[in-house]
C-alpha atoms as a PDB file:
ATOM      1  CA  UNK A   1      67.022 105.237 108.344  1.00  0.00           C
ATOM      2  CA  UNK A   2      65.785 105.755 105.094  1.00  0.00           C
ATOM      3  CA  UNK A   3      62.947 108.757 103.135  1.00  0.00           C
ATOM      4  CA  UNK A   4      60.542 108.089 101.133  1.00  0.00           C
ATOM      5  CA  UNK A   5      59.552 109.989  98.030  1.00  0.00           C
ATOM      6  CA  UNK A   6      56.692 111.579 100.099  1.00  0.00           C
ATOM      7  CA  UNK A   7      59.106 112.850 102.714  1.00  0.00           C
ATOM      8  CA  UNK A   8      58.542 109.532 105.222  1.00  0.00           C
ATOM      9  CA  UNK A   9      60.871 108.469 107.352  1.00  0.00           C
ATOM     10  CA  UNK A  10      61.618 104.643 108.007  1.00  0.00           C
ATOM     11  CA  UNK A  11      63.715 103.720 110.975  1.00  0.00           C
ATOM     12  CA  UNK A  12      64.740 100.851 112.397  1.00  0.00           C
ATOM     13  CA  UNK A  13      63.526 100.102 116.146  1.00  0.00           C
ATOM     14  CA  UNK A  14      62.495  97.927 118.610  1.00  0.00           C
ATOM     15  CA  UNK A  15      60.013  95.224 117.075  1.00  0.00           C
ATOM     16  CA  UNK A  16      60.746  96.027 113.354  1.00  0.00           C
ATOM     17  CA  UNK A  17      60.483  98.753 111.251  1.00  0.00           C
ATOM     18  CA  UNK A  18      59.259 102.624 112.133  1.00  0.00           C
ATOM     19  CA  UNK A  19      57.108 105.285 109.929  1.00  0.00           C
ATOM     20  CA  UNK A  20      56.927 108.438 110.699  1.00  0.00           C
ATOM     21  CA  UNK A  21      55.422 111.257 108.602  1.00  0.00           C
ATOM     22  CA  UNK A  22      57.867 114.729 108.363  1.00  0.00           C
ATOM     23  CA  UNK A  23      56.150 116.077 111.012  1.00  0.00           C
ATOM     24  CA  UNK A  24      57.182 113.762 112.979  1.00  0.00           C
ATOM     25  CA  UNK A  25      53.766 111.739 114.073  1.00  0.00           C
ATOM     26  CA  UNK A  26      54.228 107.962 113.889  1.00  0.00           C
ATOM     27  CA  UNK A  27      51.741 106.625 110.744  1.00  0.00           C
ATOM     28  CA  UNK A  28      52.499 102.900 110.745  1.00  0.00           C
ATOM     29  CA  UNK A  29      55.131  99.840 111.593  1.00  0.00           C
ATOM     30  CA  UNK A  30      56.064  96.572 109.989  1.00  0.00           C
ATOM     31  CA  UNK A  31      56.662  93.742 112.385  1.00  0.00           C
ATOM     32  CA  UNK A  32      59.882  91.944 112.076  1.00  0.00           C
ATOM     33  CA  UNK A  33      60.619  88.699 114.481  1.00  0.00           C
ATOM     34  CA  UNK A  34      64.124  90.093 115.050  1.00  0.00           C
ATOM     35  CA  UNK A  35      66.443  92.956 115.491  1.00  0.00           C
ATOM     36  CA  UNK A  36      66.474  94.908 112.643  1.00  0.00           C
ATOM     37  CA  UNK A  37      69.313  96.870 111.342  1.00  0.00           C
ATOM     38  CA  UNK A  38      70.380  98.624 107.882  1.00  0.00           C
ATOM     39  CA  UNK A  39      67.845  98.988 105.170  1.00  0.00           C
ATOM     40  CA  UNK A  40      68.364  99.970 101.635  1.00  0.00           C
ATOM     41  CA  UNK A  41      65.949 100.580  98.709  1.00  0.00           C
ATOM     42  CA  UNK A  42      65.628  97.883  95.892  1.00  0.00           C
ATOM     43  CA  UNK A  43      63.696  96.003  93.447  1.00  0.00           C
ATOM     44  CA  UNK A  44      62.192  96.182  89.795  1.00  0.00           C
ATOM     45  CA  UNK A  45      60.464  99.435  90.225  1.00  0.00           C
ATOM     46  CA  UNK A  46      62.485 100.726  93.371  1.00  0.00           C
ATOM     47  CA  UNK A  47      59.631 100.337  95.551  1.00  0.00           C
ATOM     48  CA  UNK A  48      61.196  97.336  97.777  1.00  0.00           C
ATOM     49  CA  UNK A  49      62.681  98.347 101.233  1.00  0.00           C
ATOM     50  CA  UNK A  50      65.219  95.739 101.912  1.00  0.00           C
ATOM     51  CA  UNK A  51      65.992  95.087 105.849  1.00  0.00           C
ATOM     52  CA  UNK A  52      68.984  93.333 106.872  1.00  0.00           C
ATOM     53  CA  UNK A  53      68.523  92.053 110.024  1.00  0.00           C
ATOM     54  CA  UNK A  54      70.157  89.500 112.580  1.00  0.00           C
ATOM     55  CA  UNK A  55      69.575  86.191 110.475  1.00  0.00           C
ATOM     56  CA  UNK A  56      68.018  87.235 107.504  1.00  0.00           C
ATOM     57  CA  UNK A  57      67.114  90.238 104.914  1.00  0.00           C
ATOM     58  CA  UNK A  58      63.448  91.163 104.578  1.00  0.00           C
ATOM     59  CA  UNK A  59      61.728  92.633 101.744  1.00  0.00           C
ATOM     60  CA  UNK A  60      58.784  95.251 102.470  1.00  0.00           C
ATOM     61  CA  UNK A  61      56.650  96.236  99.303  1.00  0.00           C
ATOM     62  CA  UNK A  62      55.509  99.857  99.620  1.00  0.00           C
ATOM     63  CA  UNK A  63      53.679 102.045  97.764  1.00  0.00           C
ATOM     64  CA  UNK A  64      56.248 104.904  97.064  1.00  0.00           C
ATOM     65  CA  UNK A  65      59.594 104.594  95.567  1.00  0.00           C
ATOM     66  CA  UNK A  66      62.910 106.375  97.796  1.00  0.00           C
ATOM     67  CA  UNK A  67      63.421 110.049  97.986  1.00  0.00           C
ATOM     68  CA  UNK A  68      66.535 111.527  95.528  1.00  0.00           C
ATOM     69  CA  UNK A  69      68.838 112.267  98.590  1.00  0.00           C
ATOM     70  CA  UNK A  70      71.088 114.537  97.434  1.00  0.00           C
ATOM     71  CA  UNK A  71      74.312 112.426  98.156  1.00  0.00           C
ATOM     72  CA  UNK A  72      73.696 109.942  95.597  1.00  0.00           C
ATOM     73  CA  UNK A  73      74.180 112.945  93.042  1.00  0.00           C
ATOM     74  CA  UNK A  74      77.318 114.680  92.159  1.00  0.00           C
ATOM     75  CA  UNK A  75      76.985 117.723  89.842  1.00  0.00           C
ATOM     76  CA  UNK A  76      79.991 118.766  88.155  1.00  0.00           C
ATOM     77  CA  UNK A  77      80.339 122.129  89.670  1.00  0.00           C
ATOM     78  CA  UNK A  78      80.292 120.398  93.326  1.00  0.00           C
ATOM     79  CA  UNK A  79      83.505 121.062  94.891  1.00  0.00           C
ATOM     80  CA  UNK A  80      84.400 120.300  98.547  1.00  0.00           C
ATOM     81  CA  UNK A  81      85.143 122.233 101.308  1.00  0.00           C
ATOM     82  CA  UNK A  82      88.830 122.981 100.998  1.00  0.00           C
ATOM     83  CA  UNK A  83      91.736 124.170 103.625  1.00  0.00           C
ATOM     84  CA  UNK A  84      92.520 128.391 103.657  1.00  0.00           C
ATOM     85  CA  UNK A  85      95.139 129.810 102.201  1.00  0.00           C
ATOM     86  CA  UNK A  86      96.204 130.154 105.150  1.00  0.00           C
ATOM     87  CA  UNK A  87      97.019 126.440 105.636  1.00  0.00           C
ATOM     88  CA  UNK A  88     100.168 125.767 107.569  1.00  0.00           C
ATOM     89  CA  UNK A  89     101.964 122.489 107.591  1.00  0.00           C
ATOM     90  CA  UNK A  90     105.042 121.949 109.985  1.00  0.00           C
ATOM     91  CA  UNK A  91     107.386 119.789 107.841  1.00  0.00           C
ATOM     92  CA  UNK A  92     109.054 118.735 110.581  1.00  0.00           C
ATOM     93  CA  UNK A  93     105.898 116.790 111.405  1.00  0.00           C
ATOM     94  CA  UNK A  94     104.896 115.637 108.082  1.00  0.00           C
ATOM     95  CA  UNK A  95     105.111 112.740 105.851  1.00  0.00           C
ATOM     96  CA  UNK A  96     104.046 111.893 102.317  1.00  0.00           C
ATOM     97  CA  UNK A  97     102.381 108.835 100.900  1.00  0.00           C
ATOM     98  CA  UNK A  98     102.008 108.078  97.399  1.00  0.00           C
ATOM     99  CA  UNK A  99      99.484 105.225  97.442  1.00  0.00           C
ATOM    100  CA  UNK A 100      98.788 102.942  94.614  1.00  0.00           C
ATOM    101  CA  UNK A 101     100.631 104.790  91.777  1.00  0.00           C
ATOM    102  CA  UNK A 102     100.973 101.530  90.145  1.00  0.00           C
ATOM    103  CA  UNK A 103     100.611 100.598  86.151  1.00  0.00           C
ATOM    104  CA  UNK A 104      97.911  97.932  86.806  1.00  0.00           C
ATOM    105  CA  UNK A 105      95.914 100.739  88.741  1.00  0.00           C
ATOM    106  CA  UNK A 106      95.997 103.795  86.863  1.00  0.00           C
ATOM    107  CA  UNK A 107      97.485 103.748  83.592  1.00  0.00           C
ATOM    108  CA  UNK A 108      96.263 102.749  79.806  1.00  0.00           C
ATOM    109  CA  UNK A 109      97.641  99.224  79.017  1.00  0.00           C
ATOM    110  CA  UNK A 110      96.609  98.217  83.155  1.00  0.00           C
ATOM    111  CA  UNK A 111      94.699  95.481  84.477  1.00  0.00           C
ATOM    112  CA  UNK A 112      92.313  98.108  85.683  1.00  0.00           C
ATOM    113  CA  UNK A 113      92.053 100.939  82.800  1.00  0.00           C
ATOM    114  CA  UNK A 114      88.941  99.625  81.223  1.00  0.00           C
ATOM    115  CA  UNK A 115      87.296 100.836  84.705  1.00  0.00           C
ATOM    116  CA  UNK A 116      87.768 104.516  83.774  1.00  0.00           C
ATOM    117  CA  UNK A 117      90.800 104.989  86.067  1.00  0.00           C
ATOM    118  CA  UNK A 118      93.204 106.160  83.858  1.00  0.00           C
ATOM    119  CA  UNK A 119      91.023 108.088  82.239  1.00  0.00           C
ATOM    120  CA  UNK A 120      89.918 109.882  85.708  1.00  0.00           C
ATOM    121  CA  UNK A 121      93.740 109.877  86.797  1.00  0.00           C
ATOM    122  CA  UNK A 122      94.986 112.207  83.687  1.00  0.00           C
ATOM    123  CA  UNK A 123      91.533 114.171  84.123  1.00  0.00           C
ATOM    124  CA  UNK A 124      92.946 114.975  87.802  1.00  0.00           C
ATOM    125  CA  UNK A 125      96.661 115.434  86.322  1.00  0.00           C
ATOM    126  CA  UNK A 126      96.977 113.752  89.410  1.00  0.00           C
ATOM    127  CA  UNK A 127     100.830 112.125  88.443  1.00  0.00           C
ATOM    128  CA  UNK A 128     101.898 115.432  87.570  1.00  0.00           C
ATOM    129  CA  UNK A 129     100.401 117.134  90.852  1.00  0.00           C
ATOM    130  CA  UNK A 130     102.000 113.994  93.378  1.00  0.00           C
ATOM    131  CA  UNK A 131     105.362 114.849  91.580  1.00  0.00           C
ATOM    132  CA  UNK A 132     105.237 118.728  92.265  1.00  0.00           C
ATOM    133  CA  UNK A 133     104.425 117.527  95.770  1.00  0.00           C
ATOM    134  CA  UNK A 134     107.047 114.917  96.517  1.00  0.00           C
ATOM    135  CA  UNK A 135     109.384 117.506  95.130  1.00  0.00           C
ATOM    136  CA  UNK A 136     108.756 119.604  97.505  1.00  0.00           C
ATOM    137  CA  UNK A 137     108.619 117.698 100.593  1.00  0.00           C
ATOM    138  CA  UNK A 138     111.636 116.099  99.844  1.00  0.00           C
ATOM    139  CA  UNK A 139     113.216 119.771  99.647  1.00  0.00           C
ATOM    140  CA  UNK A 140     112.012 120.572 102.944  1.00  0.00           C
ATOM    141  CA  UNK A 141     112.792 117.248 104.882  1.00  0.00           C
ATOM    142  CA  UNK A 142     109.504 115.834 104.513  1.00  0.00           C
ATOM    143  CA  UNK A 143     110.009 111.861 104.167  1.00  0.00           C
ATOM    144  CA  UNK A 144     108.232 110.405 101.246  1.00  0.00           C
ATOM    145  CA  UNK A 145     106.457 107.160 101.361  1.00  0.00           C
ATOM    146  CA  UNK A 146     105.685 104.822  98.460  1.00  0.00           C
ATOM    147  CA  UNK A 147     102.769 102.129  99.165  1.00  0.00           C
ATOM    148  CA  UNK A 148     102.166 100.107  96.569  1.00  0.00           C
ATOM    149  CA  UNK A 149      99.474  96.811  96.210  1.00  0.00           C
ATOM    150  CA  UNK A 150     101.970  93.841  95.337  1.00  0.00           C
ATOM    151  CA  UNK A 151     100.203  90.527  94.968  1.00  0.00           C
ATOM    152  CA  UNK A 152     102.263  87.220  95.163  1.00  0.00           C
ATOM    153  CA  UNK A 153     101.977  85.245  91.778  1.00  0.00           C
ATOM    154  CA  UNK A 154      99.209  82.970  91.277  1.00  0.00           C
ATOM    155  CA  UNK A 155      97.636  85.412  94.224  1.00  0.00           C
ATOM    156  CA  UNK A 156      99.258  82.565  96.959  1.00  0.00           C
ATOM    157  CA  UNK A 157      98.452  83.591 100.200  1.00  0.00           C
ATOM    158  CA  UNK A 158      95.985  86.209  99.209  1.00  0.00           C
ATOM    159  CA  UNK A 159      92.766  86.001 101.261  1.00  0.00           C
ATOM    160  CA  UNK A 160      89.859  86.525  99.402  1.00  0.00           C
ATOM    161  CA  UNK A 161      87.238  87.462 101.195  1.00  0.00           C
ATOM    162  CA  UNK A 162      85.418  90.595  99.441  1.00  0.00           C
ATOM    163  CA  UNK A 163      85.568  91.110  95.553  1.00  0.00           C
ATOM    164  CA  UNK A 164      88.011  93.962  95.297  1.00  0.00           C
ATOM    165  CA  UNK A 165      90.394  90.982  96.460  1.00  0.00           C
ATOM    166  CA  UNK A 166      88.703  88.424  93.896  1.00  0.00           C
ATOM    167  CA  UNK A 167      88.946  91.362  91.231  1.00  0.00           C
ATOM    168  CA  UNK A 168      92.804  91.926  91.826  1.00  0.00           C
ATOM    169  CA  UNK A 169      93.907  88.477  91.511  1.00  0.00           C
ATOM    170  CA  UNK A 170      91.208  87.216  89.039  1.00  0.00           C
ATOM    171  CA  UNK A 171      92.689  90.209  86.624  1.00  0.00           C
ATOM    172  CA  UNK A 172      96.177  89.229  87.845  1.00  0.00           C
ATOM    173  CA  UNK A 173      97.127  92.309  88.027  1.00  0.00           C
ATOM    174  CA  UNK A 174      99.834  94.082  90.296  1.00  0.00           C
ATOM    175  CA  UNK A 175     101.916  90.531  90.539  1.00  0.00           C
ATOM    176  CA  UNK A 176     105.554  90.982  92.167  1.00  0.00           C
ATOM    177  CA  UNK A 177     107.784  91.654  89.311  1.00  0.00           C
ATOM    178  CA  UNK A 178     105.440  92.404  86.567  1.00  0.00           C
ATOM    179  CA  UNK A 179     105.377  95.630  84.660  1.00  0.00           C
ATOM    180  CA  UNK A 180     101.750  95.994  86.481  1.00  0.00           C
ATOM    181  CA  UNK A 181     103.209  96.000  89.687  1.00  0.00           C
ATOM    182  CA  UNK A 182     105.780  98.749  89.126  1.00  0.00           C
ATOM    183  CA  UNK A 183     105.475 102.669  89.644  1.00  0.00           C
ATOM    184  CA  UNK A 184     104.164 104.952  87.173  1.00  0.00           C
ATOM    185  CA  UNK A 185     106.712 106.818  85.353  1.00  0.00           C
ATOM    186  CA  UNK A 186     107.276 110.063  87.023  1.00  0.00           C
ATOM    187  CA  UNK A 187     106.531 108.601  90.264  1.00  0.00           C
ATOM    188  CA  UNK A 188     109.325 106.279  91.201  1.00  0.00           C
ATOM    189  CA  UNK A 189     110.992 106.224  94.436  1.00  0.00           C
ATOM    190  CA  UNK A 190     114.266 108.437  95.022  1.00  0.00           C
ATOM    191  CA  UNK A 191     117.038 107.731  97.011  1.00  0.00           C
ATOM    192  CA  UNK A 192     115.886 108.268 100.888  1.00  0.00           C
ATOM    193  CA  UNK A 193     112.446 107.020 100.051  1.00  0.00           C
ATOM    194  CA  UNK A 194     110.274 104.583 102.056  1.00  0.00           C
ATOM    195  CA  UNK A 195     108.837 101.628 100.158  1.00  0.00           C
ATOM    196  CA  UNK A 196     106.254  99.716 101.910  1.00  0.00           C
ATOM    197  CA  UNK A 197     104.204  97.085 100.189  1.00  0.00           C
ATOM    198  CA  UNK A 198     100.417  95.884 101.137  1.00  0.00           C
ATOM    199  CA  UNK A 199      97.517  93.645  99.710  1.00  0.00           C
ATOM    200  CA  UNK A 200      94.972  94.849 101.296  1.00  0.00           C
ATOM    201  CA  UNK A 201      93.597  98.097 100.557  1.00  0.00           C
ATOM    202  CA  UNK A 202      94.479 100.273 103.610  1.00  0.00           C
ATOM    203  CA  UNK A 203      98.039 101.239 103.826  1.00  0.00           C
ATOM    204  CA  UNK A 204      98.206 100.586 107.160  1.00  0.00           C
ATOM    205  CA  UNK A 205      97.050  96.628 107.711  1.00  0.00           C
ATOM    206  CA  UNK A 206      99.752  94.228 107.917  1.00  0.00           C
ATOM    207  CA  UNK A 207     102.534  96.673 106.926  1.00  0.00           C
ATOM    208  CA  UNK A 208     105.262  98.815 108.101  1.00  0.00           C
ATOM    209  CA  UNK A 209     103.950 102.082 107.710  1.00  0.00           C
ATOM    210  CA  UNK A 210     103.361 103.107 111.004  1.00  0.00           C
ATOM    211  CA  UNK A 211     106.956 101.575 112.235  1.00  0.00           C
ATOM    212  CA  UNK A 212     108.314 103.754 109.814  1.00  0.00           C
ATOM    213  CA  UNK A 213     106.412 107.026 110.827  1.00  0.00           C
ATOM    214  CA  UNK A 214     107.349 106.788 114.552  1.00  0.00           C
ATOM    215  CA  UNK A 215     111.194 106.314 113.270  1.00  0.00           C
ATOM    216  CA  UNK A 216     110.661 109.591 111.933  1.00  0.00           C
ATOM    217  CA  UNK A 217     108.498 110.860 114.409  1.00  0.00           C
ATOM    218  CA  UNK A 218     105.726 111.985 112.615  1.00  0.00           C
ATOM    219  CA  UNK A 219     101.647 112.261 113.172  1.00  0.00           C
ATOM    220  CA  UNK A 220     100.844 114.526 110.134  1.00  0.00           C
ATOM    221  CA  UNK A 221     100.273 112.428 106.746  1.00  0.00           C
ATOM    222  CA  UNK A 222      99.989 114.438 103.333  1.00  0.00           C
ATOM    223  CA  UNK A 223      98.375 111.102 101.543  1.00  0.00           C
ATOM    224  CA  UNK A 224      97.732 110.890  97.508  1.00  0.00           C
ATOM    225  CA  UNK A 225      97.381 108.656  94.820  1.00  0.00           C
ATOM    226  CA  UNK A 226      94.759 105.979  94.250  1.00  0.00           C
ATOM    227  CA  UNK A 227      91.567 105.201  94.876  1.00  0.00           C
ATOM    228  CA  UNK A 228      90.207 107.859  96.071  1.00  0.00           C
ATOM    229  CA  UNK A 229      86.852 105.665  97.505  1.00  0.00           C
ATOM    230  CA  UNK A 230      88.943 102.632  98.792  1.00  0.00           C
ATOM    231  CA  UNK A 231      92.713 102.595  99.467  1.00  0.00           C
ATOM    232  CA  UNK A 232      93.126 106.952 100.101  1.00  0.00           C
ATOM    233  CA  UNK A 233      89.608 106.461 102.075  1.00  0.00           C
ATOM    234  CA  UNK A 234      90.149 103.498 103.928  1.00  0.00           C
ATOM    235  CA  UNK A 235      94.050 104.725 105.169  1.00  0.00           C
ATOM    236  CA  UNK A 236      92.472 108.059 105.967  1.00  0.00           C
ATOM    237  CA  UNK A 237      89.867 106.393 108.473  1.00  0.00           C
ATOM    238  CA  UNK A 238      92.477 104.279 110.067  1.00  0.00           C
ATOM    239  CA  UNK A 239      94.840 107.024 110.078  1.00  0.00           C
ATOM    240  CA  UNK A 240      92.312 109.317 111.629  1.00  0.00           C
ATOM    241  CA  UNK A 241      91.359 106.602 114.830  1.00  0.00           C
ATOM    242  CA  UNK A 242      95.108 106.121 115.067  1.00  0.00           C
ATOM    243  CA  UNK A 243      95.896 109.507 116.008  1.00  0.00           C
ATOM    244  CA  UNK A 244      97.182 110.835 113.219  1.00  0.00           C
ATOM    245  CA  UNK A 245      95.820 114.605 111.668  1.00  0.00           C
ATOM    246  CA  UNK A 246      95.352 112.969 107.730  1.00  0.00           C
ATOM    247  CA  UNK A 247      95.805 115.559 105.122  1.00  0.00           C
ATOM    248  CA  UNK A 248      94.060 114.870 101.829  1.00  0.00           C
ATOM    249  CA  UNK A 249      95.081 117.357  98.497  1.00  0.00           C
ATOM    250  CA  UNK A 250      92.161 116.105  96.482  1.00  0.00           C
ATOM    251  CA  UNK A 251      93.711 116.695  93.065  1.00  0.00           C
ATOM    252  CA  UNK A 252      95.959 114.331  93.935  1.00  0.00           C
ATOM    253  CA  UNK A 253      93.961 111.208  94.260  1.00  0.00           C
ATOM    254  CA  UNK A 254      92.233 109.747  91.701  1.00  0.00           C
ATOM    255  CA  UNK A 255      89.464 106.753  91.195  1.00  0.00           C
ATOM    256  CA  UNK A 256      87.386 105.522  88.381  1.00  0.00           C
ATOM    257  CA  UNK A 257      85.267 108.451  87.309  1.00  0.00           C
ATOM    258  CA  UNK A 258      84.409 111.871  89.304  1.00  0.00           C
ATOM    259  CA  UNK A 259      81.319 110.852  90.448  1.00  0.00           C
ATOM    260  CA  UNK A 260      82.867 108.472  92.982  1.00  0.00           C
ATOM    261  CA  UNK A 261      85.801 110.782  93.745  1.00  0.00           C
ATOM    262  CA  UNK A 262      83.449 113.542  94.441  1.00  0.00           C
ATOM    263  CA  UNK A 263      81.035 111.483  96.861  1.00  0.00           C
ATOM    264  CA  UNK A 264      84.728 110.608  98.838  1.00  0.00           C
ATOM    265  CA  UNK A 265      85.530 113.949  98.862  1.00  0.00           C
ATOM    266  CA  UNK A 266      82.815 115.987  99.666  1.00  0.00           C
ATOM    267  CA  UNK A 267      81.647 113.617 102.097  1.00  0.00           C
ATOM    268  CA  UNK A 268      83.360 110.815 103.584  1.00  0.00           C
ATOM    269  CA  UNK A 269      86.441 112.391 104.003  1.00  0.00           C
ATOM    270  CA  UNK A 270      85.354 115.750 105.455  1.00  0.00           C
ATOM    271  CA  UNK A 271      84.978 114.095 108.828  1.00  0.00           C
ATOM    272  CA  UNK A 272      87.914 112.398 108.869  1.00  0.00           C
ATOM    273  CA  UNK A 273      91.163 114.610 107.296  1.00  0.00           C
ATOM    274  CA  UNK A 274      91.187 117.972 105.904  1.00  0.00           C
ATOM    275  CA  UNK A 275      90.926 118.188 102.374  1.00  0.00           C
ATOM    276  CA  UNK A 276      92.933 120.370 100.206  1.00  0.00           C
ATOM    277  CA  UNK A 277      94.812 120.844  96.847  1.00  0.00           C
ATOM    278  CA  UNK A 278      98.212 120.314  95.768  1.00  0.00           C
ATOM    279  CA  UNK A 279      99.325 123.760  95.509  1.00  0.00           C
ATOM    280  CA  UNK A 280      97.817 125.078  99.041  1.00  0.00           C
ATOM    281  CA  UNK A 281      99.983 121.428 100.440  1.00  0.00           C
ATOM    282  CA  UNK A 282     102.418 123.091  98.655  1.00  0.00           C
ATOM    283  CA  UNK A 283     102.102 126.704  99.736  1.00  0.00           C
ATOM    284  CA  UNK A 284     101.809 125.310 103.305  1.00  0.00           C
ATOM    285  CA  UNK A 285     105.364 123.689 103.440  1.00  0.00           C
ATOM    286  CA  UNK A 286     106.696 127.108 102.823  1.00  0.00           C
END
C-alpha cells in the first residue's frame, strides 16, 4: 500500500493494482497478469510506482509523485516512547548482551568508521553507557553476554548472499585475530562472562546464545551495542517470536547516523521490546 501526494491510496489486489481516492471511492486500476505484491516509489522524477510481483517488477508512470509519510523523516527532537520510572527488572531473570562492540564496527581506525558509526557511537556515549550497565548487572547476578561478528580469514565459509555479508568480507574487516575483531576498550569481557561468536547479523542464528540463556534460566534480555537497524533489530525480532520479553536501553545502541537509529527506535522496535535508557535499566535492577 502506498499514498500519493494527492492523498490516493494504491493497494495491491486481485488483478493488479487498486486506487482509491481518501474518501474511500475506487477511481481507477492498473491490470497486472499476475499476483501483485510490494510496491515502492521510484524513478527520475519520483513519479514511477514500482510493483514487485510473482515473476517480475512492473513500472507504472503516474502523474503525481509519493506523499512525505512521516516515517521517512526523523526530526531531531523525535524521541521514542520510553519505559516509566517505574520500570522493574527481576535480575534473577535477566541477561545482558553486548552486541557488536567490536573495533572494525564502531571505532575510528575500523573497517566501518568512514560510515559515520563511530561518529554516531561517541554521539550516543554508548561505550560508556554499556559499561555503567554491565557493571551493574554483574553486581546483581545478572550474566553478561558478549556477541561479537568474527569472520574466518579470507571470509572461508562465509555465505554471501546479501551485501551486508559482501560488505564485511570485501572490507575484511572483523577477521579472527585481528585488532578489528577484538572488543572495544572498556568493553572487554570479565571473568564469568559469556562469549559467543556469530557471522550473521542476528545473535541468535547458528550460535549458542540461547543454550546459554536456558543454562541460566533466563527469558528477559537487556540487549545493547551495535547496529541499532540490523544486528540489535534483527536479535530483538527473533528474540521477541522466541519467547523472550527483549529489553532495548536505546542510548546504548548505536548505528551509522541518528536518522537510522531513530527510525529503529521509534518504530520498529516499539512492537517488538520495550525501549528504554541506560539509567532507568539501571534504576530497574535496584
Amino acid at each position: 500500500m502506498k499514498c500519493d501526494a494527492e492523498g490516493n491510496v494504491w493497494v495491491t489486489g486481485p488483478g493488479g493494482l487498486w486506487v482509491f481516492r481518501p474518501d474511500g471511492k475506487h477511481i481507477g486500476r492498473v491490470s497486472i497478469p499476475e499476483p501483485a505484491a510490494n510496491l515502492a516509489w521510484g524513478g527520475e522524477d519520483w513519479r514511477t510506482l514500482f510493483v514487485c510481483a510473482s515473476t517480475s517488477i512492473y513500472a507504472v508512470e503516474t502523474r503525481v509523485g509519493p506523499r512525505n509519510e512521516p516515517f521517512m523523516r526523523a526530526a531531531d527532537s523525535a524521541r521514542a516512547p520510553r519505559a516509566s520510572e517505574s520500570l522493574r527488572l527481576d535480575a534473577r531473570r535477566c541477561a545482558l548482551i553486548i552486541q557488536d562492540m567490536q573495533n572494525d564496527v564502531v571505532m575510528e581506525g575500523g573497517a566501518f568508521a568512514s560510515t559515520g558509526s563511530a561518529q554516531h557511537c561517541r554521539e550516543q556515549n554508548a561505550i560508556a553507557n554499556i559499561a555503567r550497565l554491565a557493571e551493574r548487572c554483574r553486581a546483581f547476578g545478572v550474566p553478561v553476554i558478549h556477541v561479537w561478528f568474527v569472520v574466518p580469514p579470507g571470509g572461508k565459509g562465509m555465505t554471501l548472499n546479501a551485501p551486508l555479508f559482501e560488505g564485511v568480507v570485501d572490507a575484511n574487516a572483523m577477521v579472527r585475530g585481528t585488532w578489528g575483531a577484538a572488543p572495544v576498550p572498556g568493553l572487554e569481557p570479565r571473568p564469568g562472562d559469556h562469549v559467543v561468536e556469530k557471522n550473521r547479523m542476528s545473535a541468535w542464528e547458528g550460535t549458542m546464545l540461547e543454550t546459554i540463556l536456558k543454562a541460566e534460566g533466563r527469558d528477559v534480555i537487556i540487549e545493547t551495542g551495535a547496529w541499532t537497524n540490523m544486528s540489535i533489530e534483527h536479535t530483538a525480532r527473533t528474540g521477541a517470536d522466541k519467547g523472550y520479553v527483549m529489553v532495548i536501553p536505546e542510548d546504548a545502541c548505536s548505528t551509522m547516523n541518528a536518522d537510522w537509529h531513530r527510525a529503529s527506535i521509534n518504530y520498529a522496535m516499539q512492537s517488538v521490546a520495550l525501549v528504554t535508557t541506560t539509567d532507568a535499566s539501571i534504576a530497574a535492577l535496584g
